[in-house]
N, C-alpha and C. Protein backbone atom coordinates (compact mmCIF):
# COMPACT_ATOMS: atom_id res chain seq x y z
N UNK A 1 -2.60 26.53 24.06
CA UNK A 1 -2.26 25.98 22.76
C UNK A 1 -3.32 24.95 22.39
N UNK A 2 -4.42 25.12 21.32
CA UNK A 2 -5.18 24.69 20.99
C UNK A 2 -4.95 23.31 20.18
N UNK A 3 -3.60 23.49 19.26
CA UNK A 3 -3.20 22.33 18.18
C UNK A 3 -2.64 21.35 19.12
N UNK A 4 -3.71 19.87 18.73
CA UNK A 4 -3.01 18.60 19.66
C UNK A 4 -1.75 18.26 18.85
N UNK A 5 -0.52 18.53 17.84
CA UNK A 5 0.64 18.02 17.57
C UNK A 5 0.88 18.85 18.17
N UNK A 6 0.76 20.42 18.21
CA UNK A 6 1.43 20.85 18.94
C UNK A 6 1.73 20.87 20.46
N UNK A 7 1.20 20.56 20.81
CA UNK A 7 0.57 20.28 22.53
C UNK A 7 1.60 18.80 22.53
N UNK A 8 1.66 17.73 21.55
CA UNK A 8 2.54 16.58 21.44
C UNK A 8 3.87 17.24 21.54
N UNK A 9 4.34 17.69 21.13
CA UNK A 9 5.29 18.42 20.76
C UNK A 9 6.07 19.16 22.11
N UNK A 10 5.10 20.04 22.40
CA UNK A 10 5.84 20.90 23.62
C UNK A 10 5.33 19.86 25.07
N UNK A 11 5.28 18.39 24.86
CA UNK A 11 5.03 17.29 25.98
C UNK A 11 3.90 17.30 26.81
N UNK A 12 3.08 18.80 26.60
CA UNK A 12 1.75 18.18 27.37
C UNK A 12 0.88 17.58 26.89
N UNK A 13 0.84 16.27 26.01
CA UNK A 13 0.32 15.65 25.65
C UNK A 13 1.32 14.32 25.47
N UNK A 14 1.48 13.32 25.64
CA UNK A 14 2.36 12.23 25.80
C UNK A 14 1.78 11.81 24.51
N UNK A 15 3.04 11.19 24.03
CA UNK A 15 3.04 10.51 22.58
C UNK A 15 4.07 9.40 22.03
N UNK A 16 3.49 8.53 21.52
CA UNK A 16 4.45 7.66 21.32
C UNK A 16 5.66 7.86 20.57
N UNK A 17 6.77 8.36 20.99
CA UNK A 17 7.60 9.13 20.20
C UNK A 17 8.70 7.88 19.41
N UNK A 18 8.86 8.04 18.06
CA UNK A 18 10.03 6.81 17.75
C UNK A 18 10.86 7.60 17.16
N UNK A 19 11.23 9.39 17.38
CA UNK A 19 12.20 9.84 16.85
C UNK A 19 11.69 11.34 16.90
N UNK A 20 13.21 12.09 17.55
CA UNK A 20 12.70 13.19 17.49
C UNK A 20 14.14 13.94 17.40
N UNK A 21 14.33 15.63 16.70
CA UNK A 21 15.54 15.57 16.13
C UNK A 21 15.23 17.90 16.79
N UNK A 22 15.93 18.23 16.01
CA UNK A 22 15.45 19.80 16.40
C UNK A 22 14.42 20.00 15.86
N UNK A 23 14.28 19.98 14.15
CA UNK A 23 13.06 20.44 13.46
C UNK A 23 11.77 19.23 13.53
N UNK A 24 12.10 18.01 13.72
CA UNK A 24 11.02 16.79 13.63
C UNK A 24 11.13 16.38 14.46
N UNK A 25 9.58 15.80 14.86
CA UNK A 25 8.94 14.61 15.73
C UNK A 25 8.51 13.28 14.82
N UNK A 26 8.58 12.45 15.16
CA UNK A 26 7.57 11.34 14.75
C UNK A 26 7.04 10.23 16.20
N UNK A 27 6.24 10.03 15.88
CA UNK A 27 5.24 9.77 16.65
C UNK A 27 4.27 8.60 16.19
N UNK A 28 4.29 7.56 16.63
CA UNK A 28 3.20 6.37 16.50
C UNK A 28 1.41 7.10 16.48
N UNK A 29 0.69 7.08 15.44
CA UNK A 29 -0.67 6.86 15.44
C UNK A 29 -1.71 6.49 16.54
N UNK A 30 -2.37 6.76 17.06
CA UNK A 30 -3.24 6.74 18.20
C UNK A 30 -4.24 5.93 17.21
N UNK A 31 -4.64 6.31 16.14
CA UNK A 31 -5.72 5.47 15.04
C UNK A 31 -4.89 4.76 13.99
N UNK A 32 -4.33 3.53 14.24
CA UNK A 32 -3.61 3.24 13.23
C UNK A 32 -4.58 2.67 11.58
N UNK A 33 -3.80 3.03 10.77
CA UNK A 33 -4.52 2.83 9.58
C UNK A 33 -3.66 1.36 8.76
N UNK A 34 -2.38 1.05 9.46
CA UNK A 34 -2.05 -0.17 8.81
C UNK A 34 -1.14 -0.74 10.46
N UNK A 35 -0.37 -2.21 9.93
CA UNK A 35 0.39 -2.33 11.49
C UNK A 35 1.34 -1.48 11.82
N UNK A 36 1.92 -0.82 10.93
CA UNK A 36 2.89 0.76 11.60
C UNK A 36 2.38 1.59 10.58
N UNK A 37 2.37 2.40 11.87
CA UNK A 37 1.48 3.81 11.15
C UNK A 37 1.88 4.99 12.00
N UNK A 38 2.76 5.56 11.52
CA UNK A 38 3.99 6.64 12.22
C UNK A 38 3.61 7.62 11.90
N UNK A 39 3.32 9.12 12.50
CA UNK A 39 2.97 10.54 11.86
C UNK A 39 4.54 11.25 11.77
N UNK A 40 5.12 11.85 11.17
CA UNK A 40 6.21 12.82 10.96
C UNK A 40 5.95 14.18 11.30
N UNK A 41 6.18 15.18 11.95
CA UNK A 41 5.61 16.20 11.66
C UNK A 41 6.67 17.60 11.85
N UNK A 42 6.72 18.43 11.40
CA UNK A 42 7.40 19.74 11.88
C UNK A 42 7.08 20.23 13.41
N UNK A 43 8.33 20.01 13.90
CA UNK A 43 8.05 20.93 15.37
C UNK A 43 7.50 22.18 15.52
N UNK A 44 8.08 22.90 14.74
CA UNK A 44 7.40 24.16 14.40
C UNK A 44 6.11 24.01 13.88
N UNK A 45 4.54 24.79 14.11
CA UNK A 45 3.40 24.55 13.56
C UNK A 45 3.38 25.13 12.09
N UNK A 46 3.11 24.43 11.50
CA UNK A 46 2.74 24.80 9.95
C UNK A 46 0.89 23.73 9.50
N UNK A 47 0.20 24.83 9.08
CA UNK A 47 -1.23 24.21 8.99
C UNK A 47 -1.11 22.95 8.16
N UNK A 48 -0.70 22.96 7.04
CA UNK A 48 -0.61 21.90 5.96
C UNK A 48 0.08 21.90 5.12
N UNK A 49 0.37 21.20 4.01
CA UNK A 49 1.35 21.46 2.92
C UNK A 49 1.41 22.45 2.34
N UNK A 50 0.18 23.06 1.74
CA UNK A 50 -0.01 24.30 0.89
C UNK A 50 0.74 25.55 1.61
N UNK A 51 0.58 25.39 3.10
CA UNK A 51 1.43 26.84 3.30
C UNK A 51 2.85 26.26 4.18
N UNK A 52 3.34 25.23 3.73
CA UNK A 52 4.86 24.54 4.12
C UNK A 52 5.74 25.64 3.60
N UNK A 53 5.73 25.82 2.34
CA UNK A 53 6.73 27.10 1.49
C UNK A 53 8.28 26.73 2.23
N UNK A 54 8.37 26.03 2.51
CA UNK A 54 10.32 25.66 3.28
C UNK A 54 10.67 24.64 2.54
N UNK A 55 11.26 24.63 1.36
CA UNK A 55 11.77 23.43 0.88
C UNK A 55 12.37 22.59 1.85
N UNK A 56 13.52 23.15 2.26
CA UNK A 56 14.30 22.75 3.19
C UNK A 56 13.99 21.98 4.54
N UNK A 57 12.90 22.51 4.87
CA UNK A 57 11.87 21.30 5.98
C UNK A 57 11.40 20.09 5.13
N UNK A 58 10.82 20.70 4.37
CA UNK A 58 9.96 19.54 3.45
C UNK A 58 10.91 18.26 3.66
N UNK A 59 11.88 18.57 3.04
CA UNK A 59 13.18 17.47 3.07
C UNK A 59 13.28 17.17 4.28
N UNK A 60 13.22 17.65 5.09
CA UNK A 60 13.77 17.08 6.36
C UNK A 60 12.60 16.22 6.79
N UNK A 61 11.49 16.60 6.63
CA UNK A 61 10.43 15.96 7.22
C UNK A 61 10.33 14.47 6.25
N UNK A 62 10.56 14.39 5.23
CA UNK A 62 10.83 12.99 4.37
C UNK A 62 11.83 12.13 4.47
N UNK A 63 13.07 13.14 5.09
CA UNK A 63 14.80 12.13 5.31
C UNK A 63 14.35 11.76 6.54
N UNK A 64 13.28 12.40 7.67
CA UNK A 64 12.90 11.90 8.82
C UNK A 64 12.37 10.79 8.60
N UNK A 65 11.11 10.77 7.72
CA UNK A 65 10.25 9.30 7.38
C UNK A 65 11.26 8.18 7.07
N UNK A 66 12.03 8.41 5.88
CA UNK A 66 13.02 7.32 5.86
C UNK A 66 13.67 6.79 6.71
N UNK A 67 14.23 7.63 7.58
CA UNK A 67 15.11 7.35 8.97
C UNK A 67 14.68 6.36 9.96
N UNK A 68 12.88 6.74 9.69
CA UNK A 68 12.56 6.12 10.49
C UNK A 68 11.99 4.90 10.00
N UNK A 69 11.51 4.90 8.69
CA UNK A 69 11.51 3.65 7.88
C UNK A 69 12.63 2.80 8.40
N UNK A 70 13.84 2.91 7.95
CA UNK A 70 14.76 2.10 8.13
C UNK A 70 15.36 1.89 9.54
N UNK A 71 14.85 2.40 10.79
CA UNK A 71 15.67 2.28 12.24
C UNK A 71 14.53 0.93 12.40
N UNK A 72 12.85 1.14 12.04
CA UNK A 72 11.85 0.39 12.33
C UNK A 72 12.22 -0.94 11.23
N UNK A 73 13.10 -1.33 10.48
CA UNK A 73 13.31 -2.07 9.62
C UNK A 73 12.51 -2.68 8.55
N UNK A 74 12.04 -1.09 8.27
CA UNK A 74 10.67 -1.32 7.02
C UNK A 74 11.73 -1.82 5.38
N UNK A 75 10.90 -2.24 4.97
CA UNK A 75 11.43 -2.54 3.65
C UNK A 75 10.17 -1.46 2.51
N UNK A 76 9.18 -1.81 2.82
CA UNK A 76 8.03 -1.45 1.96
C UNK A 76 7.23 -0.86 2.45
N UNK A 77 7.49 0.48 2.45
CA UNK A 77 6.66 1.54 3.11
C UNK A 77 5.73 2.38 1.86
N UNK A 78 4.51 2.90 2.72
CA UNK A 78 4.29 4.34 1.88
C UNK A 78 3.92 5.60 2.62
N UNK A 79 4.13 6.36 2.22
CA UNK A 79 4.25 7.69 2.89
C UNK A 79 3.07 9.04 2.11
N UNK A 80 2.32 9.59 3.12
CA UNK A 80 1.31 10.11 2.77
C UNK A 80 0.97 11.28 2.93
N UNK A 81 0.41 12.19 2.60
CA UNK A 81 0.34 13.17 3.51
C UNK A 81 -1.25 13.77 2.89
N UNK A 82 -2.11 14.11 3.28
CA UNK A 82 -3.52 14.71 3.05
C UNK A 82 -3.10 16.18 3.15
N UNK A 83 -3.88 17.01 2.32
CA UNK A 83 -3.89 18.72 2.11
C UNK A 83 -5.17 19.17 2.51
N UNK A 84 -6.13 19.36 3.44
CA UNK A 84 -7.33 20.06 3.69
C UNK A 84 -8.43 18.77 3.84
N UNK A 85 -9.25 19.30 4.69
CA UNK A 85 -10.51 18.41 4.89
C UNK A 85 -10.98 17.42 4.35
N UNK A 86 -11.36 18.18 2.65
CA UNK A 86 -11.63 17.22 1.94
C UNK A 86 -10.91 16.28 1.65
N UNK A 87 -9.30 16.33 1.88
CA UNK A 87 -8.58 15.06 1.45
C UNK A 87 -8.19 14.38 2.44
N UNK A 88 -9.30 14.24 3.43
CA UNK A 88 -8.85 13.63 4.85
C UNK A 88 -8.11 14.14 6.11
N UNK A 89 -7.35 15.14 5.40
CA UNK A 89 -6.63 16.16 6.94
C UNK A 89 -7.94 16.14 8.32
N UNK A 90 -7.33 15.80 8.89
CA UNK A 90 -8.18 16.14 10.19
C UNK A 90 -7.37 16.82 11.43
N UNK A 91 -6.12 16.70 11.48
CA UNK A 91 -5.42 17.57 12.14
C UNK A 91 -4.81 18.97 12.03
N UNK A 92 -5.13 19.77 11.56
CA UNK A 92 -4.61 20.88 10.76
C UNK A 92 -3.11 21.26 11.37
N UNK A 93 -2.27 20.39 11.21
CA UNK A 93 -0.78 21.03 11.49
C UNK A 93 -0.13 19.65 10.39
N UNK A 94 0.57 19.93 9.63
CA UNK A 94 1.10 19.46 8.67
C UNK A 94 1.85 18.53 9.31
N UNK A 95 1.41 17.08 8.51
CA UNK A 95 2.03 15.84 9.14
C UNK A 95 1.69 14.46 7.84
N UNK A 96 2.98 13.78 7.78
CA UNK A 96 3.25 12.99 6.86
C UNK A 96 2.80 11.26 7.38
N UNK A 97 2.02 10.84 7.51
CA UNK A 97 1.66 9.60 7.74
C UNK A 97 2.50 8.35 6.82
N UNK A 98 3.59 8.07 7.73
CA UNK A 98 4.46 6.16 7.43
C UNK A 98 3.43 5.07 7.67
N UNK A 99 3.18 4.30 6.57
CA UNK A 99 2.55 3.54 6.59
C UNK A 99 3.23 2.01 6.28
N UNK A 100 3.08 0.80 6.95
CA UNK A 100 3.60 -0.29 6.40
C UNK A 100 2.98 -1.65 6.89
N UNK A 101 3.38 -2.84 6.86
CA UNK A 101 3.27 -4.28 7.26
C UNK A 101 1.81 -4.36 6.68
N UNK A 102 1.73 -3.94 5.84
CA UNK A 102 0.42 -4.20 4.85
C UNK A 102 0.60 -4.24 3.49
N UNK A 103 -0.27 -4.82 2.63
CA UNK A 103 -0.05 -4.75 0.93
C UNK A 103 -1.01 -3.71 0.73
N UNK A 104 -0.88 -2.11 -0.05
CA UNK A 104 -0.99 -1.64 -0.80
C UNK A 104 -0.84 -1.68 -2.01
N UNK A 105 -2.63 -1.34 -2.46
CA UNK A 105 -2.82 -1.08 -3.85
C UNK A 105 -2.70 0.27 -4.13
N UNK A 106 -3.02 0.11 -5.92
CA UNK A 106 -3.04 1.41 -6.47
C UNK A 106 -3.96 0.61 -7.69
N UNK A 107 -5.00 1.60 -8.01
CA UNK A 107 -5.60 2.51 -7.51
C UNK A 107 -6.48 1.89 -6.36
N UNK A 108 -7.07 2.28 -5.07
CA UNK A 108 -7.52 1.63 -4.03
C UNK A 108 -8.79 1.36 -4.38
N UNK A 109 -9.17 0.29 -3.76
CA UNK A 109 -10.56 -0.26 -3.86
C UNK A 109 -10.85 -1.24 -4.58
């Protein structure tokens, strides 16, 4: 098994796990991008959003983020997710990045 979530996933790869359910994992950031920085992801491999096509995960993978928003006692989160290379994906298995304990702008920069 080539995909490292997936390899997270089926435990040969240890991961900081802060929640894990039948269909979802979440998992603490190895590169954090703010002071919590949580990945969500489908247990099952799916490349990225574009070929998600499961409403019904989709949701689950977002009531997961919240869940875990609120067990971690976030108030002010944001939640992210990149679609292909160019938009930063670097893991190709579809995964929602929790972000928080930072001030976010809009538009950045």
């Amino acid at each position: 098994m080539s995909c490292l979530f997936c390899r997270i996933v089926s435990k040969e790869i240890p991961g900081a796990v802060v929640h894990e359910d039948a269909d979802t994992l979440a998992f603490r950031d190895v590169n954090p991008q703010a002071p919590t920085h949580v990945l969500v992801i489908p247990k099952k491999h799916v490349t990225d959003l574009s070929e998600a096509g499961d409403p019904a995960l989709l949701g689950k993978i977002l009531a997961t983020a919240a869940a875990v928003a609120k067990s971690l006692g976030l108030g002010d989160y944001r939640v992210v997710v990149n679609n292909g290379a160019g938009a930063g994906q670097s893991v190709f298995h579809l995964h929602f990045h929790l972000l928080a304990g930072r001030a976010f702008t809009w538009p950045p920069g």
